[in-house]
PDB file of N, CA and C in Angstrom:
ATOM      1  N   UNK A   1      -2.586 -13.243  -2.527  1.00  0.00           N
ATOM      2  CA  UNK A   1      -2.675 -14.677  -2.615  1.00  0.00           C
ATOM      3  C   UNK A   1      -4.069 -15.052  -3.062  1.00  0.00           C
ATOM      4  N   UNK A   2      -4.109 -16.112  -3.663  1.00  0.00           N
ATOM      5  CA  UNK A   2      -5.853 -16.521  -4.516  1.00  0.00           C
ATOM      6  C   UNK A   2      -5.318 -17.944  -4.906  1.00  0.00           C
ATOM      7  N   UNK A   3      -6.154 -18.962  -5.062  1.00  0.00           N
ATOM      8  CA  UNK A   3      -6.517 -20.058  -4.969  1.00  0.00           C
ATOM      9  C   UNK A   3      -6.884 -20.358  -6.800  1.00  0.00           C
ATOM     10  N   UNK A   4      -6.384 -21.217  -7.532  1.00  0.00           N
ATOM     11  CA  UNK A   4      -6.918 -21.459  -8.810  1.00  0.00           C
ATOM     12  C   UNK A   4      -7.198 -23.256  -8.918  1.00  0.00           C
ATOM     13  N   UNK A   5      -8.592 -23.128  -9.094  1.00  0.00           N
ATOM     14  CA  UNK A   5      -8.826 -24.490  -8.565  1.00  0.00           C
ATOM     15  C   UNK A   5      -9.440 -25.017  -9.729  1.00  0.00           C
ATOM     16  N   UNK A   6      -9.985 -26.256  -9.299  1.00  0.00           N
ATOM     17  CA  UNK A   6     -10.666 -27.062 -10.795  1.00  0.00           C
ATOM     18  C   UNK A   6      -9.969 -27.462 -12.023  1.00  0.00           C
ATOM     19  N   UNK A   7      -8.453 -27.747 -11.470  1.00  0.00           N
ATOM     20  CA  UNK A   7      -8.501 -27.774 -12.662  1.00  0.00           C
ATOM     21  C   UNK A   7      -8.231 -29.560 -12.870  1.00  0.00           C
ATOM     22  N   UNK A   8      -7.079 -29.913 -14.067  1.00  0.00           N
ATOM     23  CA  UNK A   8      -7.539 -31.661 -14.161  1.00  0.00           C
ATOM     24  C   UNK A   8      -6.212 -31.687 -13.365  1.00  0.00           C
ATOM     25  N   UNK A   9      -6.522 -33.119 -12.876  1.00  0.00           N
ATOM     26  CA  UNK A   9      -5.259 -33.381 -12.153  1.00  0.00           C
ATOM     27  C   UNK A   9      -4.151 -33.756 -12.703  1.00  0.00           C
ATOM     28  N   UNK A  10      -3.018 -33.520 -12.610  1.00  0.00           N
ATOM     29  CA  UNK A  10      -1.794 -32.891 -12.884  1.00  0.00           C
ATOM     30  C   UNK A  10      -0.648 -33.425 -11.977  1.00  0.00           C
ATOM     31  N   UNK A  11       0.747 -34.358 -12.502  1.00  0.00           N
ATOM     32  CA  UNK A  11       1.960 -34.813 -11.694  1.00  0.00           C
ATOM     33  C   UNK A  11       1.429 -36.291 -10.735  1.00  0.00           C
ATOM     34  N   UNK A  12       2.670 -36.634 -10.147  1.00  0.00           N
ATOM     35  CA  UNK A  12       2.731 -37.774  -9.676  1.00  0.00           C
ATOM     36  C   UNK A  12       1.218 -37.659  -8.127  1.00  0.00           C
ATOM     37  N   UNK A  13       1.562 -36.336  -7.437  1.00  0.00           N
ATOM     38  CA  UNK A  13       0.338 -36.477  -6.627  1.00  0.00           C
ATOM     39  C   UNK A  13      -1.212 -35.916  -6.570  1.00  0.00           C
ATOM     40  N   UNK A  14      -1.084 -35.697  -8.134  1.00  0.00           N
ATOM     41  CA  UNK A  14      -2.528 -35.116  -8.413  1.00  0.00           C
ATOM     42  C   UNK A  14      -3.005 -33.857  -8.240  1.00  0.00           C
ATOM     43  N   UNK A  15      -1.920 -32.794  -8.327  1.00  0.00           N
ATOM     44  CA  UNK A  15      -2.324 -31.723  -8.094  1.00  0.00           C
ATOM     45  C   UNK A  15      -3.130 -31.161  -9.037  1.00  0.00           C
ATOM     46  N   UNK A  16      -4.451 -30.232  -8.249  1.00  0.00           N
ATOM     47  CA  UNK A  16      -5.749 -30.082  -9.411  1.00  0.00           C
ATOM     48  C   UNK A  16      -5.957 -28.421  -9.192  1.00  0.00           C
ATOM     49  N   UNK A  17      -4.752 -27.629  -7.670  1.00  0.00           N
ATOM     50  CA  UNK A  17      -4.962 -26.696  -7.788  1.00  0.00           C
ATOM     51  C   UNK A  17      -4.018 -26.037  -7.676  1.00  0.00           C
ATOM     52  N   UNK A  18      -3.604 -24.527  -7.717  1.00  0.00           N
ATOM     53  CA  UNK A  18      -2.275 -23.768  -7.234  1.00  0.00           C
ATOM     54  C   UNK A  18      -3.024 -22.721  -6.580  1.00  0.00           C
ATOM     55  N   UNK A  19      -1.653 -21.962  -6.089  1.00  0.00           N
ATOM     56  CA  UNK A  19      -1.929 -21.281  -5.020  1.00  0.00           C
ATOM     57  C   UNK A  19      -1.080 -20.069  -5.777  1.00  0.00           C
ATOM     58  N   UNK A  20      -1.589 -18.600  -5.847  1.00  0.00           N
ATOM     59  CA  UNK A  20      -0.918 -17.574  -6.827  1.00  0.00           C
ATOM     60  C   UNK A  20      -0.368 -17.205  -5.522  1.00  0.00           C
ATOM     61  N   UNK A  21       0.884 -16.451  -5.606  1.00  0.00           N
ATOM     62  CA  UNK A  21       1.229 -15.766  -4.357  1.00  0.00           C
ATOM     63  C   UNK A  21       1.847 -14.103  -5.720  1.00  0.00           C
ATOM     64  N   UNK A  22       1.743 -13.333  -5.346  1.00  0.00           N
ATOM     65  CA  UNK A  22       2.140 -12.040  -5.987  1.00  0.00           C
ATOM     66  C   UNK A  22       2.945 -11.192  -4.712  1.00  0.00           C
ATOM     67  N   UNK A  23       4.575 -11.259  -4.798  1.00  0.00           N
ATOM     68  CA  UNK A  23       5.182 -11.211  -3.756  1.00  0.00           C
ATOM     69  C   UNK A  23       5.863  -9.920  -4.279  1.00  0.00           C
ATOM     70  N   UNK A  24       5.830  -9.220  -3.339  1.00  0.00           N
ATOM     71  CA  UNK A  24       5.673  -7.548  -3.824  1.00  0.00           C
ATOM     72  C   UNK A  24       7.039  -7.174  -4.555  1.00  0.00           C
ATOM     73  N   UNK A  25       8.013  -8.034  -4.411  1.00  0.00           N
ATOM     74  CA  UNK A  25       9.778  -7.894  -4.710  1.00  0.00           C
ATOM     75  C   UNK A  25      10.203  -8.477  -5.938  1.00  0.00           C
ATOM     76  N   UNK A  26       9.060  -9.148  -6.249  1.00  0.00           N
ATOM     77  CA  UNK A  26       9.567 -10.119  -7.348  1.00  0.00           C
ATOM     78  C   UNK A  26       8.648  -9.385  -8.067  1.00  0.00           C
ATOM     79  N   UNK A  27       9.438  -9.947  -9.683  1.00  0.00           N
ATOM     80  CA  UNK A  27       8.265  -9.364 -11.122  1.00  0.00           C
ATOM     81  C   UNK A  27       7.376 -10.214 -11.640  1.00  0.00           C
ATOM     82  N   UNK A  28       7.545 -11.618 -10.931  1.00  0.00           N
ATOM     83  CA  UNK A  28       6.587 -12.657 -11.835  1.00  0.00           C
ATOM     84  C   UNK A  28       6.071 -13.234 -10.357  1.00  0.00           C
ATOM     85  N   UNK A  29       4.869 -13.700 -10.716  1.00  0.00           N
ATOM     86  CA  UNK A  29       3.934 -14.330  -9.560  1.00  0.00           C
ATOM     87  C   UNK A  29       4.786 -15.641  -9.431  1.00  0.00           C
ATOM     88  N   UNK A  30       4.277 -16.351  -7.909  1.00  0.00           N
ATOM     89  CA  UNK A  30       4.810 -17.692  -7.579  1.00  0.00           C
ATOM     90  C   UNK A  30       3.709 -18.361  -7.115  1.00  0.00           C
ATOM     91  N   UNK A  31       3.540 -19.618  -8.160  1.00  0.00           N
ATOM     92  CA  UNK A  31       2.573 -20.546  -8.438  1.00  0.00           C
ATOM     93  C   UNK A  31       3.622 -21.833  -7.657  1.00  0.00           C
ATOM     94  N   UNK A  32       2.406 -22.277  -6.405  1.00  0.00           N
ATOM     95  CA  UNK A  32       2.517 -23.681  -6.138  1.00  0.00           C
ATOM     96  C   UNK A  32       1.688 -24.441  -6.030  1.00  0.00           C
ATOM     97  N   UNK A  33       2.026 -25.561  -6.240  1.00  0.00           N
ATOM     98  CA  UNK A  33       0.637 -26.522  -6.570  1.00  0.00           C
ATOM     99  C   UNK A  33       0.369 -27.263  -5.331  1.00  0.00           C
ATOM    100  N   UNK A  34      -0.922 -27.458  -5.404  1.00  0.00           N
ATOM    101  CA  UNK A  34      -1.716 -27.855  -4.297  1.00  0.00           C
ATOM    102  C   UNK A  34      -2.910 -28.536  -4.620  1.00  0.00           C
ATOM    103  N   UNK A  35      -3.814 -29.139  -3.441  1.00  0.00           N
ATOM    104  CA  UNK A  35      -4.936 -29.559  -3.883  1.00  0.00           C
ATOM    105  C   UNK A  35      -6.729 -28.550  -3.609  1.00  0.00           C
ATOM    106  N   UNK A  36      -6.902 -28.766  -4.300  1.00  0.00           N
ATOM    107  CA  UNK A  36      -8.266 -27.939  -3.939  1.00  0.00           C
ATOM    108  C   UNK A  36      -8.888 -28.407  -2.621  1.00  0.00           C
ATOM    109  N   UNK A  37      -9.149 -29.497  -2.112  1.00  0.00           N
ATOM    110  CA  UNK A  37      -9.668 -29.592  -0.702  1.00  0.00           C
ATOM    111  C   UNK A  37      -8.718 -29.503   0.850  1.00  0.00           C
ATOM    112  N   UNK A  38      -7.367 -28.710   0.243  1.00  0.00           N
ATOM    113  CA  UNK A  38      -6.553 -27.957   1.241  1.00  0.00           C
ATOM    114  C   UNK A  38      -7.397 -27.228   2.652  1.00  0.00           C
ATOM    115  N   UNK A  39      -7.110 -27.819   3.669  1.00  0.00           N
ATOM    116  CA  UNK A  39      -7.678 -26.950   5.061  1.00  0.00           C
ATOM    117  C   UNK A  39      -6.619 -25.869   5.202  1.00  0.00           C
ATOM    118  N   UNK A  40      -7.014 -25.118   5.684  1.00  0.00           N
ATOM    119  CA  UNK A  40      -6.177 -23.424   6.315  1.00  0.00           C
ATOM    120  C   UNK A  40      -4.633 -24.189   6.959  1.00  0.00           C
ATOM    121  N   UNK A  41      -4.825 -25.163   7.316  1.00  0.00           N
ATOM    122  CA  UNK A  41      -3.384 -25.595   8.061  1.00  0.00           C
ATOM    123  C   UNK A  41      -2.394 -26.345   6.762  1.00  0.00           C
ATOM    124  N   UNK A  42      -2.955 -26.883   5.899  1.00  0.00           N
ATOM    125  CA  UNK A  42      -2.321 -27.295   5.175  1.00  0.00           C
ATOM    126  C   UNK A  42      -2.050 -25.933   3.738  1.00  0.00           C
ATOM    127  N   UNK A  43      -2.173 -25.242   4.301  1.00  0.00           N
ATOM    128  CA  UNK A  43      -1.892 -23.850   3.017  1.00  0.00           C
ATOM    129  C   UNK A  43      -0.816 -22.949   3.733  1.00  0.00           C
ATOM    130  N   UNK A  44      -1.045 -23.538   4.921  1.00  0.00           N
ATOM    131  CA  UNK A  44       0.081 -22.523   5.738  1.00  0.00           C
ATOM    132  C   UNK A  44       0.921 -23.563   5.968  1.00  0.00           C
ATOM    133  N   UNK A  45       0.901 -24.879   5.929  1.00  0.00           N
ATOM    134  CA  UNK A  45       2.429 -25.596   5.966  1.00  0.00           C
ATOM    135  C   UNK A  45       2.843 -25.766   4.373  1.00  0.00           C
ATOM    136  N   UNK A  46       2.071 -25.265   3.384  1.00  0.00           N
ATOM    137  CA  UNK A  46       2.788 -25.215   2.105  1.00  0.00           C
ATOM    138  C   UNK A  46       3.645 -24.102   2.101  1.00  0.00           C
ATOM    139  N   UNK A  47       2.736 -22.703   2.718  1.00  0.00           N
ATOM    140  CA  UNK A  47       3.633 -21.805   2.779  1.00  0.00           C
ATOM    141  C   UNK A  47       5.121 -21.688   3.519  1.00  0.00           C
ATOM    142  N   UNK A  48       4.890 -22.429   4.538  1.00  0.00           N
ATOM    143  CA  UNK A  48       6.419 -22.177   5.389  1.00  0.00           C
ATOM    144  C   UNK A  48       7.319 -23.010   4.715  1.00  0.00           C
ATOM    145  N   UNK A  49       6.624 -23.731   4.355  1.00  0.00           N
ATOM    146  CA  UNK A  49       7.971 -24.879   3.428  1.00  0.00           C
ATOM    147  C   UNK A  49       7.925 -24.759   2.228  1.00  0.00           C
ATOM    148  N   UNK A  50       7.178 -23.343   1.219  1.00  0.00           N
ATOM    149  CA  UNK A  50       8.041 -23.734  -0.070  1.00  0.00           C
ATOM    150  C   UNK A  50       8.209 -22.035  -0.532  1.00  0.00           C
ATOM    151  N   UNK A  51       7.306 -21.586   0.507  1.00  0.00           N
ATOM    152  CA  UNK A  51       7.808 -19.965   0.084  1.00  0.00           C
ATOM    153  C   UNK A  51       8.843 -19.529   1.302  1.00  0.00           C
ATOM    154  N   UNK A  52       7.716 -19.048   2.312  1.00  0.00           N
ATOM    155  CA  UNK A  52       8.536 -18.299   3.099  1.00  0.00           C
ATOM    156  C   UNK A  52      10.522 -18.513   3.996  1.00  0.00           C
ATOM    157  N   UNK A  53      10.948 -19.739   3.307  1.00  0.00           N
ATOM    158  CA  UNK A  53      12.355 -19.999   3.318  1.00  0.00           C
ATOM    159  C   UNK A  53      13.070 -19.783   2.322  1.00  0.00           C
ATOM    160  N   UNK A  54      12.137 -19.295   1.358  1.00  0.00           N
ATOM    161  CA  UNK A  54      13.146 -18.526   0.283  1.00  0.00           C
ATOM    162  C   UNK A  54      12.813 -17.225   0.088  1.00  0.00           C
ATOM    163  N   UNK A  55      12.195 -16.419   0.973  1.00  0.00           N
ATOM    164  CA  UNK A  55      12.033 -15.181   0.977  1.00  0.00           C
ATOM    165  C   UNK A  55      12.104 -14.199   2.016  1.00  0.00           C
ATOM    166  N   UNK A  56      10.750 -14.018   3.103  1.00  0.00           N
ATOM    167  CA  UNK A  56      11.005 -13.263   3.983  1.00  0.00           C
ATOM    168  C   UNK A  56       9.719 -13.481   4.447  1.00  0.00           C
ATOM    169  N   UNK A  57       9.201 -13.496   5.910  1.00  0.00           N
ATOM    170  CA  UNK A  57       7.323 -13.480   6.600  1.00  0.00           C
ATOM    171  C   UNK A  57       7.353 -12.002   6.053  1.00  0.00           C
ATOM    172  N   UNK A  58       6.069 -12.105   5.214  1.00  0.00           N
ATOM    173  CA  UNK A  58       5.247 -10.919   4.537  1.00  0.00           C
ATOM    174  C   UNK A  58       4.758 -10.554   6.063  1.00  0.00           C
ATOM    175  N   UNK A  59       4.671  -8.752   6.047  1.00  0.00           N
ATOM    176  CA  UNK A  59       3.962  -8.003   6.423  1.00  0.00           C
ATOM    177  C   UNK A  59       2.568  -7.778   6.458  1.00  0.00           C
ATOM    178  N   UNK A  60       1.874  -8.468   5.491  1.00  0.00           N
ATOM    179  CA  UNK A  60       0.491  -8.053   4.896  1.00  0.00           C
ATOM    180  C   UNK A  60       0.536  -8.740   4.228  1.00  0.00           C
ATOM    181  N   UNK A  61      -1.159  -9.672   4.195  1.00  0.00           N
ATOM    182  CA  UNK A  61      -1.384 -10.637   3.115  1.00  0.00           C
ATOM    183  C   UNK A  61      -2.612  -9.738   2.767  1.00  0.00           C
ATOM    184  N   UNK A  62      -2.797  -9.654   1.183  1.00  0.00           N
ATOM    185  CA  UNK A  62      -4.046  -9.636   0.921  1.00  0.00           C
ATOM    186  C   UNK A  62      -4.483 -10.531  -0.271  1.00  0.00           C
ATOM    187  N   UNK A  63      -6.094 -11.274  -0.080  1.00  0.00           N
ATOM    188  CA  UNK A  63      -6.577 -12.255  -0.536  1.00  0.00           C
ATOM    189  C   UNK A  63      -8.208 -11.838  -0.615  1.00  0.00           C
ATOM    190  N   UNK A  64      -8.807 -12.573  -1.213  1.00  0.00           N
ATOM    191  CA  UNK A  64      -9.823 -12.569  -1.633  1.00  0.00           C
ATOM    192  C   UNK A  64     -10.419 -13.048  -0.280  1.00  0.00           C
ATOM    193  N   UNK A  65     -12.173 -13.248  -0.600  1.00  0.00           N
ATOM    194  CA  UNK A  65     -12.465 -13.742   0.333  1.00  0.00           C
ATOM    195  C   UNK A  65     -12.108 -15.213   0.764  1.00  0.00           C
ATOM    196  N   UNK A  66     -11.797 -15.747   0.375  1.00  0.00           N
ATOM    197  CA  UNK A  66     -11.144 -16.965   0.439  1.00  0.00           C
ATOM    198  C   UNK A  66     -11.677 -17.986   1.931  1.00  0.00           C
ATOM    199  N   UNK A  67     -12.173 -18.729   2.139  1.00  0.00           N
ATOM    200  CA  UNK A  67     -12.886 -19.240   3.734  1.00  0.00           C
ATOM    201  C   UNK A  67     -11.392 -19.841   4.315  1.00  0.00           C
ATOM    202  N   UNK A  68     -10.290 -19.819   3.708  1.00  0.00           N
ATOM    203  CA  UNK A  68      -9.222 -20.446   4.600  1.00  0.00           C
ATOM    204  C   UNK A  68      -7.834 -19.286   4.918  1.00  0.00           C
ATOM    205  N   UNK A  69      -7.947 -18.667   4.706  1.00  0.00           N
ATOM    206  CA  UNK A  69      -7.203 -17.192   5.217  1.00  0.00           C
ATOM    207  C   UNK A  69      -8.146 -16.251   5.999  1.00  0.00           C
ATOM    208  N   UNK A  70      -9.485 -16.747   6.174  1.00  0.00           N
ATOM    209  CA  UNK A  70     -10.158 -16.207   7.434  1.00  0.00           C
ATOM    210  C   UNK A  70     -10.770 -16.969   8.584  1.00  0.00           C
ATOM    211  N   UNK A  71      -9.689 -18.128   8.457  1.00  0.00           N
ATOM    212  CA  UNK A  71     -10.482 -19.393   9.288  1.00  0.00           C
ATOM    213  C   UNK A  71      -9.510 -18.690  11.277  1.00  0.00           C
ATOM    214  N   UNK A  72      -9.800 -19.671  11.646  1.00  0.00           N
ATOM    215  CA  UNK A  72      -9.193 -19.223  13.332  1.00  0.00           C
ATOM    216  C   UNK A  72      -7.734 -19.695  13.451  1.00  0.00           C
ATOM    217  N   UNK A  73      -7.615 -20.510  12.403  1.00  0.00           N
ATOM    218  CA  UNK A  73      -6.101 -21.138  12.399  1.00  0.00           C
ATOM    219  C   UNK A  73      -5.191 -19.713  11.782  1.00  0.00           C
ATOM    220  N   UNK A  74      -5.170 -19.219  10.528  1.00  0.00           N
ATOM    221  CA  UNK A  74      -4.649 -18.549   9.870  1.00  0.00           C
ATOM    222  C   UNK A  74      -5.060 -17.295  10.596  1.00  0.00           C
ATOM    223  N   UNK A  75      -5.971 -16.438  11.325  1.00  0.00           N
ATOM    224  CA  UNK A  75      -5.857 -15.469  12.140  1.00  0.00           C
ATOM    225  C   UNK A  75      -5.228 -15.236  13.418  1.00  0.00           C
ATOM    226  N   UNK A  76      -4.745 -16.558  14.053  1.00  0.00           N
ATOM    227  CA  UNK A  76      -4.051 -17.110  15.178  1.00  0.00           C
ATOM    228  C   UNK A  76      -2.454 -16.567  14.435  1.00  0.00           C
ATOM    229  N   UNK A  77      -2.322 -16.999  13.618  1.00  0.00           N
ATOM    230  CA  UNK A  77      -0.956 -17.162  12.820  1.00  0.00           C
ATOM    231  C   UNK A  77      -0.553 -15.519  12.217  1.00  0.00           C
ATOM    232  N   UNK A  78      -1.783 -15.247  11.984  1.00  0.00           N
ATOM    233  CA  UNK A  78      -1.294 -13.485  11.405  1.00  0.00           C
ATOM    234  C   UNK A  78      -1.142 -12.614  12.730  1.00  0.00           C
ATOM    235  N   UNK A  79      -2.012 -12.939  13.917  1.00  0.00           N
ATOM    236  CA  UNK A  79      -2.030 -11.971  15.173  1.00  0.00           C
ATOM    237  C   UNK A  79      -0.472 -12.638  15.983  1.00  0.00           C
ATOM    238  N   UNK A  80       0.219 -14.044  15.935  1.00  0.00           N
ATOM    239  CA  UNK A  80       1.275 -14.593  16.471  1.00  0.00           C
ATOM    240  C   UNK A  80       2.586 -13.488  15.820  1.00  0.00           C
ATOM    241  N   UNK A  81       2.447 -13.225  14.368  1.00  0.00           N
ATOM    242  CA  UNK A  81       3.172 -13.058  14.013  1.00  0.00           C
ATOM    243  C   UNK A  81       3.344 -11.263  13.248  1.00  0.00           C
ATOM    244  N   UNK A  82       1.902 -10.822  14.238  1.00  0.00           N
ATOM    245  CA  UNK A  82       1.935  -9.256  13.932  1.00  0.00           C
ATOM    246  C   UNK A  82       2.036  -8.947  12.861  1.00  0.00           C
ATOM    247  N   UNK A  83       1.187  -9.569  11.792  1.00  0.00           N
ATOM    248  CA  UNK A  83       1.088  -9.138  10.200  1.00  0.00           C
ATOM    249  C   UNK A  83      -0.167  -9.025   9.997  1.00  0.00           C
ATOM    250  N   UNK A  84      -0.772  -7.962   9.032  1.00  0.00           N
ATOM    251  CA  UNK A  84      -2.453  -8.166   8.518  1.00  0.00           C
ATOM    252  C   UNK A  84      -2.732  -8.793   7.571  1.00  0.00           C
ATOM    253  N   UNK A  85      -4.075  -9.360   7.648  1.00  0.00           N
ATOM    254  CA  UNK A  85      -4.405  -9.944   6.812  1.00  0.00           C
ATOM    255  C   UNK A  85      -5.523  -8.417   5.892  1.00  0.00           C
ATOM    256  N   UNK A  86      -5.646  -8.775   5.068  1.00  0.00           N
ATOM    257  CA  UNK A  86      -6.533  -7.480   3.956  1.00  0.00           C
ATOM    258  C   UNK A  86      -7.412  -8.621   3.065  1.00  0.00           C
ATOM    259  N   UNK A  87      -8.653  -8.351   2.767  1.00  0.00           N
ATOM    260  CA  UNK A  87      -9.919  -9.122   2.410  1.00  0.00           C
ATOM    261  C   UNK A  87     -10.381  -8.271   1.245  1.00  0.00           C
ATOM    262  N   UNK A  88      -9.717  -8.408  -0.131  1.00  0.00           N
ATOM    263  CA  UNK A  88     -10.462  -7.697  -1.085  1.00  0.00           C
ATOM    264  C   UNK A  88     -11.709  -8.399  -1.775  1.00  0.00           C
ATOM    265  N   UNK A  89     -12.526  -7.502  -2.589  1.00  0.00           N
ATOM    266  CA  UNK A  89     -13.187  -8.308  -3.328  1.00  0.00           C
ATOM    267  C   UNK A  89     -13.188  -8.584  -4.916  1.00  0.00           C
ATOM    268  N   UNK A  90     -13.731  -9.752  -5.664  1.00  0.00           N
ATOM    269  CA  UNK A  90     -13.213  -9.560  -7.236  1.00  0.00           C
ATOM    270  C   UNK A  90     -13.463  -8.626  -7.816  1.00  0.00           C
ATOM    271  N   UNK A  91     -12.050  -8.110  -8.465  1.00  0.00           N
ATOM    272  CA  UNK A  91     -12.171  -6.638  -9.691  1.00  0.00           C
ATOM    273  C   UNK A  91     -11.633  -5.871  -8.852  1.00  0.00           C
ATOM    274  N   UNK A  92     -11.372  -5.683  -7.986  1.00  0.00           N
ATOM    275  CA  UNK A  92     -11.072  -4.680  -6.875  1.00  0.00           C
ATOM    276  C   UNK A  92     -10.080  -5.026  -6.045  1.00  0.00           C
ATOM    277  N   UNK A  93      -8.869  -5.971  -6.699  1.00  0.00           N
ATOM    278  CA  UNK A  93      -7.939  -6.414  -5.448  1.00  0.00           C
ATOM    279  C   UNK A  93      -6.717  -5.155  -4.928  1.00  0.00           C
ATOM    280  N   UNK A  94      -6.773  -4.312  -5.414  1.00  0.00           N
ATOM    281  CA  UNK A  94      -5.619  -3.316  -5.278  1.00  0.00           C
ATOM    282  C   UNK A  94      -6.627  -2.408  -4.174  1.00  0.00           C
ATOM    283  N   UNK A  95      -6.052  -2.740  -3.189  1.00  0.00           N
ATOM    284  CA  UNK A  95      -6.554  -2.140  -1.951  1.00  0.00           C
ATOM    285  C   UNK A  95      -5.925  -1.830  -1.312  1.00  0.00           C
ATOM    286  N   UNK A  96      -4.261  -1.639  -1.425  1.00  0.00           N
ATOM    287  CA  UNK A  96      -3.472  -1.109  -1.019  1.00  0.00           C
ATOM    288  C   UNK A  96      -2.671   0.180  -1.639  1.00  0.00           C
ATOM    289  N   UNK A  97      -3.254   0.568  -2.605  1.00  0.00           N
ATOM    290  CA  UNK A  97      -2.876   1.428  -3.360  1.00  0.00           C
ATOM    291  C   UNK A  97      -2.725   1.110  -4.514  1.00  0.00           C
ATOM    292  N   UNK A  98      -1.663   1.818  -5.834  1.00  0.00           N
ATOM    293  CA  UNK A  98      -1.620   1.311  -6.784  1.00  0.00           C
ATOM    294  C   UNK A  98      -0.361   0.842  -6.989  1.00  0.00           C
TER     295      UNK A  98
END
């Protein structure tokens, strides 16, 4: 998961950012749009309501450093729900193998 921000605003509520999700089952990434000044709670109620009901709670997230997938909200939520979170850095996101 990674964050693509800056960009111009975009649709009826101004979306200026998306959110990449690369979901290990599928062949094409899933882009949802969002806003760039998203808090950790509002990235995880995008997630329950536009991914994870059409798929399955991932096992393992891995993301960049990102300050809102390492906030206390979203580590509450990965330890509730017995999944890891993984912290790569840029150029180097395959940290789970190849």
């Amino acid at each position: 998961m990674d964050s693509v921000t800056e960009l111009p605003p975009n649709g009826d509520k101004s979306y200026n950012s998306f959110l990449v999700i690369l979901y290990r089952y599928r062949e094409t990434p899933i882009f949802l749009p969002s806003h760039e000044d998203e808090t950790a709670m509002d990235t995880d109620f995008l997630l329950w309501n536009r991914f994870i009901p059409h798929t399955e709670l991932f096992k393992n997230t891995i993301s960049d450093r990102e300050p809102k997938f390492k906030s206390v909200l979203w580590t509450n939520i990965q330890r509730l729900f017995e999944t890891n979170l993984s912290i790569s850095t840029a150029y180097h996101s395959q940290i789970d193998g190849p």
